[in-house]
PDB file of N, CA and C in Angstrom:
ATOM      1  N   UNK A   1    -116.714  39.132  88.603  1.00  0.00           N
ATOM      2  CA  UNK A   1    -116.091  38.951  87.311  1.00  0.00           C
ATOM      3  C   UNK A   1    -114.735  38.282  87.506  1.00  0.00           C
ATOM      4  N   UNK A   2    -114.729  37.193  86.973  1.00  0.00           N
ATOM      5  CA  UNK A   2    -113.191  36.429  86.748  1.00  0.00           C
ATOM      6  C   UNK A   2    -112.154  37.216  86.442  1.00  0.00           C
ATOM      7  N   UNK A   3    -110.875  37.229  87.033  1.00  0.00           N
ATOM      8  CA  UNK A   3    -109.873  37.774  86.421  1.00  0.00           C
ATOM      9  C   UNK A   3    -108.335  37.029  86.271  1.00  0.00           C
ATOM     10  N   UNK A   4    -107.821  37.239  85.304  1.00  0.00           N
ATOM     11  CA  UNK A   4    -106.607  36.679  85.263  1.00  0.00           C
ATOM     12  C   UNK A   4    -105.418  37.556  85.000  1.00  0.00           C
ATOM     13  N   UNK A   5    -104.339  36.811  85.431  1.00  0.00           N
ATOM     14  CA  UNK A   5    -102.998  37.638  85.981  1.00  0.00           C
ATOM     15  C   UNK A   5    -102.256  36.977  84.836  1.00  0.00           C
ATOM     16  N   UNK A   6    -101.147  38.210  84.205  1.00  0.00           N
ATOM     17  CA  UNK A   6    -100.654  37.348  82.936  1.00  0.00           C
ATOM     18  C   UNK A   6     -99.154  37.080  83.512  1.00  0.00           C
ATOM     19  N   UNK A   7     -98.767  36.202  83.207  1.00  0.00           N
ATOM     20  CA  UNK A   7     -97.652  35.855  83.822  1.00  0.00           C
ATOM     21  C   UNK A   7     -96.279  36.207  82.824  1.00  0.00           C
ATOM     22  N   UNK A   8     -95.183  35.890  83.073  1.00  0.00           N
ATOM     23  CA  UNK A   8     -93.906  36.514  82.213  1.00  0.00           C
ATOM     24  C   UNK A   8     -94.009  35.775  80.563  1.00  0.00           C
ATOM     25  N   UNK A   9     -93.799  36.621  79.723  1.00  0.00           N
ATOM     26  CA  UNK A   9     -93.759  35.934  78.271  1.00  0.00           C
ATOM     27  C   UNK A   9     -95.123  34.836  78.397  1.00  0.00           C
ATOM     28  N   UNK A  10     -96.253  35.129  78.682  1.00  0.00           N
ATOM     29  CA  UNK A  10     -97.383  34.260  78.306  1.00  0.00           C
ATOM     30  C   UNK A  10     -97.926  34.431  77.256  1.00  0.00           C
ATOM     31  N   UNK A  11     -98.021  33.422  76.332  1.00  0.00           N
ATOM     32  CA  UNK A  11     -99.118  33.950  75.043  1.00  0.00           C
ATOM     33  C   UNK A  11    -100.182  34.074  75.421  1.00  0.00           C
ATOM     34  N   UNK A  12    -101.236  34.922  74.398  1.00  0.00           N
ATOM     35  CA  UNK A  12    -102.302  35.794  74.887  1.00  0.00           C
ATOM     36  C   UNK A  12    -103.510  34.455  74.677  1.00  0.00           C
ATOM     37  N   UNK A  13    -103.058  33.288  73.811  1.00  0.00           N
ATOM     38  CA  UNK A  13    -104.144  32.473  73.312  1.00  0.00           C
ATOM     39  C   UNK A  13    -104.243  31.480  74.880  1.00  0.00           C
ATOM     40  N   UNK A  14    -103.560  31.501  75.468  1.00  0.00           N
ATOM     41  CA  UNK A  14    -103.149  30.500  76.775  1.00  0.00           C
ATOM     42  C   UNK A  14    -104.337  31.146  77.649  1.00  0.00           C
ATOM     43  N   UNK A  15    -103.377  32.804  77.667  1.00  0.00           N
ATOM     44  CA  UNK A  15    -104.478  33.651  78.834  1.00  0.00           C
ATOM     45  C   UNK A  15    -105.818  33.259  78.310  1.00  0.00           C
ATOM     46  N   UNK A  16    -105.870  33.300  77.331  1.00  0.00           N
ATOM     47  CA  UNK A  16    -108.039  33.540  77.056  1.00  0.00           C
ATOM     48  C   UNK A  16    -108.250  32.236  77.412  1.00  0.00           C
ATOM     49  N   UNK A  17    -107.302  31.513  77.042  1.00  0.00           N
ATOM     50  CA  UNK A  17    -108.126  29.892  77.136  1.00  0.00           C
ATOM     51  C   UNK A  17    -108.445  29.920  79.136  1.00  0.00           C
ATOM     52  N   UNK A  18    -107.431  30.605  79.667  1.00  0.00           N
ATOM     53  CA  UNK A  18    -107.790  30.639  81.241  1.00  0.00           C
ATOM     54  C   UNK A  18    -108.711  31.394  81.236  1.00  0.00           C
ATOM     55  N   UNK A  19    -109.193  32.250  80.774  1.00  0.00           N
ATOM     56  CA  UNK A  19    -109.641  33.431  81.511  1.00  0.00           C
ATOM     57  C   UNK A  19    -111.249  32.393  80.641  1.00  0.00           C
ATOM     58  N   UNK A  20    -111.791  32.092  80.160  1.00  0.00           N
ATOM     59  CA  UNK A  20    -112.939  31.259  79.200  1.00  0.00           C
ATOM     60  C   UNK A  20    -113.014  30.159  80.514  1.00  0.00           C
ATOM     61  N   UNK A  21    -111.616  29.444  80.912  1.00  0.00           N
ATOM     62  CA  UNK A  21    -112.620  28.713  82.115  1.00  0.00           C
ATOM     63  C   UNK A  21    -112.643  29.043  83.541  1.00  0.00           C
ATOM     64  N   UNK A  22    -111.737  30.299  83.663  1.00  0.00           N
ATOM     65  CA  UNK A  22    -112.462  30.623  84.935  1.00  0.00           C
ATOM     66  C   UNK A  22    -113.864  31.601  84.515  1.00  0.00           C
ATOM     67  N   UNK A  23    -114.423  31.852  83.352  1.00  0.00           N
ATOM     68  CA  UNK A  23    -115.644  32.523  83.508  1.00  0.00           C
ATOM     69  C   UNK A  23    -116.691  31.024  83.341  1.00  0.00           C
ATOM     70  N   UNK A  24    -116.365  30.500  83.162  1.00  0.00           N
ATOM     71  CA  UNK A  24    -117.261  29.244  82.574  1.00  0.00           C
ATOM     72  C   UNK A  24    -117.308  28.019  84.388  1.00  0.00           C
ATOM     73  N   UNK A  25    -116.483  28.360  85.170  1.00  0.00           N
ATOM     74  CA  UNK A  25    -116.484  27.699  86.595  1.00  0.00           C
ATOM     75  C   UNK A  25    -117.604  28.757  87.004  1.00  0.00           C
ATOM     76  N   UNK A  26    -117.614  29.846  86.662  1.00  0.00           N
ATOM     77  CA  UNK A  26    -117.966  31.012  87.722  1.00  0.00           C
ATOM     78  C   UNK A  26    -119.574  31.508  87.333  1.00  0.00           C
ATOM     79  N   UNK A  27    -119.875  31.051  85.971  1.00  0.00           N
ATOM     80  CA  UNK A  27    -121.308  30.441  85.502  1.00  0.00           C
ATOM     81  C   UNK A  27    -121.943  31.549  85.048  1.00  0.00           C
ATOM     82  N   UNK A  28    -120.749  32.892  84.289  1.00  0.00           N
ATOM     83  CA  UNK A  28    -120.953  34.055  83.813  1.00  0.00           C
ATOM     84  C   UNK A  28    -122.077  34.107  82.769  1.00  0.00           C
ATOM     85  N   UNK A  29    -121.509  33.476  81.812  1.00  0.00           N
ATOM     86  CA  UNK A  29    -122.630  32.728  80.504  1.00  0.00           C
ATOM     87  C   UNK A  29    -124.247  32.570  80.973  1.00  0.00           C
ATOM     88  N   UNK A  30    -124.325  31.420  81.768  1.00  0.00           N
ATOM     89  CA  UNK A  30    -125.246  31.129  82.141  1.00  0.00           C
ATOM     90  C   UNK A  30    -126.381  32.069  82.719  1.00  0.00           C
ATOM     91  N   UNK A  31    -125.046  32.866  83.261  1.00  0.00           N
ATOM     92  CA  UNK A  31    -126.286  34.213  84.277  1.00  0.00           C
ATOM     93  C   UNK A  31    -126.611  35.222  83.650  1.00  0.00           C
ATOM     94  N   UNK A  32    -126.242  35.842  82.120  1.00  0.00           N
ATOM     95  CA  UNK A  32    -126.607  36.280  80.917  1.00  0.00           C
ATOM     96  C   UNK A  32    -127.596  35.753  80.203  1.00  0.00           C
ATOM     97  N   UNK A  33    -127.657  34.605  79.904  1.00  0.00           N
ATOM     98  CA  UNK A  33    -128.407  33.877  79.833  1.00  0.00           C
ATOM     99  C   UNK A  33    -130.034  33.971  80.192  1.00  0.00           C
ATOM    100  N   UNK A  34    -129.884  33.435  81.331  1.00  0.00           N
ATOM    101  CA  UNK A  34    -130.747  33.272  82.433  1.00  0.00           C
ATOM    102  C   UNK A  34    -131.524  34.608  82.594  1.00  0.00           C
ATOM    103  N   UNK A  35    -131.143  35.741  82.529  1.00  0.00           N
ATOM    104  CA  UNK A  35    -131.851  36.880  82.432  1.00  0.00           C
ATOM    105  C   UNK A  35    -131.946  37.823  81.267  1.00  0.00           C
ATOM    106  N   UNK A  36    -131.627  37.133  80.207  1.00  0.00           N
ATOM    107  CA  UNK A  36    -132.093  37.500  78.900  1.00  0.00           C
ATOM    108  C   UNK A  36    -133.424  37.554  78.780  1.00  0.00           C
ATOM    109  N   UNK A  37    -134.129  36.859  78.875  1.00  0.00           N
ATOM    110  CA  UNK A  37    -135.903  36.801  78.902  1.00  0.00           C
ATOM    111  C   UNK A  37    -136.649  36.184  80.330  1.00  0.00           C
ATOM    112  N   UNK A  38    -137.960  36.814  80.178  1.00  0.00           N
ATOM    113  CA  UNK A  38    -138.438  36.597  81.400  1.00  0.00           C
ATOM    114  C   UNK A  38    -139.092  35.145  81.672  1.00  0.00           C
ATOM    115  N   UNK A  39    -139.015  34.767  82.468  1.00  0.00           N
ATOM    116  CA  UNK A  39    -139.557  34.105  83.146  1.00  0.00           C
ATOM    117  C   UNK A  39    -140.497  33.522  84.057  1.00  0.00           C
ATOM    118  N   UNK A  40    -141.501  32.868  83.619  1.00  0.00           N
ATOM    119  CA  UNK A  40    -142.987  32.515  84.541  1.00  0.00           C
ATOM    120  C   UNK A  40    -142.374  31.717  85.803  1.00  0.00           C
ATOM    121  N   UNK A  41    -142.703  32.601  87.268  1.00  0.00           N
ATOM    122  CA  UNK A  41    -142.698  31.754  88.454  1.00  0.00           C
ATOM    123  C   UNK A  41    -143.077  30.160  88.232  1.00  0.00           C
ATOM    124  N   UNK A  42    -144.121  29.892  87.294  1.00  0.00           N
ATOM    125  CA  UNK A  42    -144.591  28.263  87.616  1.00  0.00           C
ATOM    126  C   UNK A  42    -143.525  27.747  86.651  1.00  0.00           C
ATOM    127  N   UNK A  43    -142.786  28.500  85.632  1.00  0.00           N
ATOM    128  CA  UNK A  43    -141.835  27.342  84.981  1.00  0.00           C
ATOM    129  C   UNK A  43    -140.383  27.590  85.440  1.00  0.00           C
ATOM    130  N   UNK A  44    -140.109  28.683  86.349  1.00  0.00           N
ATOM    131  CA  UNK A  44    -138.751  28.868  87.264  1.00  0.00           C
ATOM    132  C   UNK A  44    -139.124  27.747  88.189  1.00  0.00           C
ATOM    133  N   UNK A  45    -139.733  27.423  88.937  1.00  0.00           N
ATOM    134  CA  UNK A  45    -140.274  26.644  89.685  1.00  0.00           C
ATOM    135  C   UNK A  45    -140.193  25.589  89.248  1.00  0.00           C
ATOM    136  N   UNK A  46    -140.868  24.619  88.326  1.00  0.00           N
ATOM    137  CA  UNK A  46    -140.324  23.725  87.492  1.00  0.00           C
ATOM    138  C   UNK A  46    -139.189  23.286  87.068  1.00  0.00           C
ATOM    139  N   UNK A  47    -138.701  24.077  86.951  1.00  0.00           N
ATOM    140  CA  UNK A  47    -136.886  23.898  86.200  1.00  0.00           C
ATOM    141  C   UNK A  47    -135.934  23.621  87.238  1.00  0.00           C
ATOM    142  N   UNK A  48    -136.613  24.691  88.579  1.00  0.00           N
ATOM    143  CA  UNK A  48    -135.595  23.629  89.980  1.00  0.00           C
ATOM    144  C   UNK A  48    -136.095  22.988  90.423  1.00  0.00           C
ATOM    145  N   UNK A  49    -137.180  22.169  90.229  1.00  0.00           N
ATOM    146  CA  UNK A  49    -137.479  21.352  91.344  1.00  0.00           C
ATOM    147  C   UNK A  49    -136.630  20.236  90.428  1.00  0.00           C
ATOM    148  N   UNK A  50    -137.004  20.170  88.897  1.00  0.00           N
ATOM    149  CA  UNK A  50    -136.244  19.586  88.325  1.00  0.00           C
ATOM    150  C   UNK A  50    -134.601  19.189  88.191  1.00  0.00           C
ATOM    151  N   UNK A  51    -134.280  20.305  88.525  1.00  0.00           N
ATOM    152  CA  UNK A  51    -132.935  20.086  89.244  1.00  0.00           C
ATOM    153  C   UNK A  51    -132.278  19.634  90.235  1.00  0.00           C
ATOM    154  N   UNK A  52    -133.200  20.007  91.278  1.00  0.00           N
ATOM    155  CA  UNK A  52    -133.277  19.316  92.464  1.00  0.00           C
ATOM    156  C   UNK A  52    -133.285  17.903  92.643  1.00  0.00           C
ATOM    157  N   UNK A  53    -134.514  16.955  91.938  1.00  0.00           N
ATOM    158  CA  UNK A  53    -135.014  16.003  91.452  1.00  0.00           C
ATOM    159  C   UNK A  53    -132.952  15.030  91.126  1.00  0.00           C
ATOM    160  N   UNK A  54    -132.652  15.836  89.731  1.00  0.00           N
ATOM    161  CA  UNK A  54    -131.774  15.180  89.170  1.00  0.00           C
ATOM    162  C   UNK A  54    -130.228  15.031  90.124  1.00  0.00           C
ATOM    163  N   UNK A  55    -130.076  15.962  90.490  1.00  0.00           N
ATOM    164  CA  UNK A  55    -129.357  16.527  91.969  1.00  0.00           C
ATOM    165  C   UNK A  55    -129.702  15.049  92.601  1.00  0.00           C
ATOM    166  N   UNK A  56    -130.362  15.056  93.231  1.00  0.00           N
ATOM    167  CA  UNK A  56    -131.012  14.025  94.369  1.00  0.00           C
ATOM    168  C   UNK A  56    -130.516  12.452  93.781  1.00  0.00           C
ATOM    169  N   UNK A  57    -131.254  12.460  92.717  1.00  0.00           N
ATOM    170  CA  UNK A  57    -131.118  10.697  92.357  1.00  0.00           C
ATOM    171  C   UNK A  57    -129.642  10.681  91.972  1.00  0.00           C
ATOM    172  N   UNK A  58    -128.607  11.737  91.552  1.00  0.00           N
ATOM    173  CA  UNK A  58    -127.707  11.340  90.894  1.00  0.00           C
ATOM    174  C   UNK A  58    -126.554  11.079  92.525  1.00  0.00           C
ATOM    175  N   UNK A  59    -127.353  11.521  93.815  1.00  0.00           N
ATOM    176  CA  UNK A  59    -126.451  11.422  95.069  1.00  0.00           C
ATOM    177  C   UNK A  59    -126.917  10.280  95.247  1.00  0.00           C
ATOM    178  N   UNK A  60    -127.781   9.137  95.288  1.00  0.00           N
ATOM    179  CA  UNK A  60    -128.760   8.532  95.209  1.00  0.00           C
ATOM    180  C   UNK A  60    -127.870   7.038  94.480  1.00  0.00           C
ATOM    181  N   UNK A  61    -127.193   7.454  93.264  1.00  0.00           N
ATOM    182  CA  UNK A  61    -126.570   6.575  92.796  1.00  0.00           C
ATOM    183  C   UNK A  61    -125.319   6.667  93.006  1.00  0.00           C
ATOM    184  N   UNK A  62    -124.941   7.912  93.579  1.00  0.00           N
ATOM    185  CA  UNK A  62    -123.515   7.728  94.219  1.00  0.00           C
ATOM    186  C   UNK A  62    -123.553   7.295  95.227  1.00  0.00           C
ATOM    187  N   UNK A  63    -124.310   6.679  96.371  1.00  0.00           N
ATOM    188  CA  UNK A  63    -124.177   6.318  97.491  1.00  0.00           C
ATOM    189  C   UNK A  63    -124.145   4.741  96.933  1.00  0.00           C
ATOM    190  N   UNK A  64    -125.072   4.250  96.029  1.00  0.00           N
ATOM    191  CA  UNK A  64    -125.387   2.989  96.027  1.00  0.00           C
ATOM    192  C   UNK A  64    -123.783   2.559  95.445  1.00  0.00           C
ATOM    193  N   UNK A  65    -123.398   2.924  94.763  1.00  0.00           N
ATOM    194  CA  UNK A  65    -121.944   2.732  94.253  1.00  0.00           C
ATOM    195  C   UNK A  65    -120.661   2.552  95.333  1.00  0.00           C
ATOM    196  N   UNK A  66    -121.183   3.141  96.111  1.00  0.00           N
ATOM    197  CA  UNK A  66    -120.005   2.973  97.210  1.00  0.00           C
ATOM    198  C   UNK A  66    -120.517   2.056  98.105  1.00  0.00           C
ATOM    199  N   UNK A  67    -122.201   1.536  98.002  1.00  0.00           N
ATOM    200  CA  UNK A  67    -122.248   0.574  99.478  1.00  0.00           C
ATOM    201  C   UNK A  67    -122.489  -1.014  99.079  1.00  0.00           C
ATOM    202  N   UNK A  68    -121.364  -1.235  97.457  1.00  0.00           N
ATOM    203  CA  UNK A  68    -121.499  -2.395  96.769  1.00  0.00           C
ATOM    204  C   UNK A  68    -120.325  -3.009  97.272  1.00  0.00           C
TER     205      UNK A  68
END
């Protein structure tokens, strides 16, 4: 769990706005989310390879970008 340290005279709207993106780096949301409902092995499976997939080509076009 993310935590934040409040510093001298900080407004409280500053802190949340930190404390919203260190939970949002740290992929809190997501992992609530993610195990809200269940999930079929063949479409967990699907969804990373798919990721993987997009992962891949998007290193794929970062290389070609640098060997122009």
């Amino acid at each position: 769990m993310p935590t934040v340290i409040c510093k001298d005279n900080e407004p409280f709207d500053i802190l949340l706005k930190r404390f919203k993106k260190k939970c949002e780096k740290a992929a809190v949301l997501s992992e609530i989310k993610k195990h809200q409902a269940y999930e079929k092995p063949s479409v967990r499976r699907k969804r990373e390879d798919n990721a993987s997939r997009r992962k891949m080509l998007k290193a794929q076009r970062k290389m070609q970008r640098y060997m122009k």
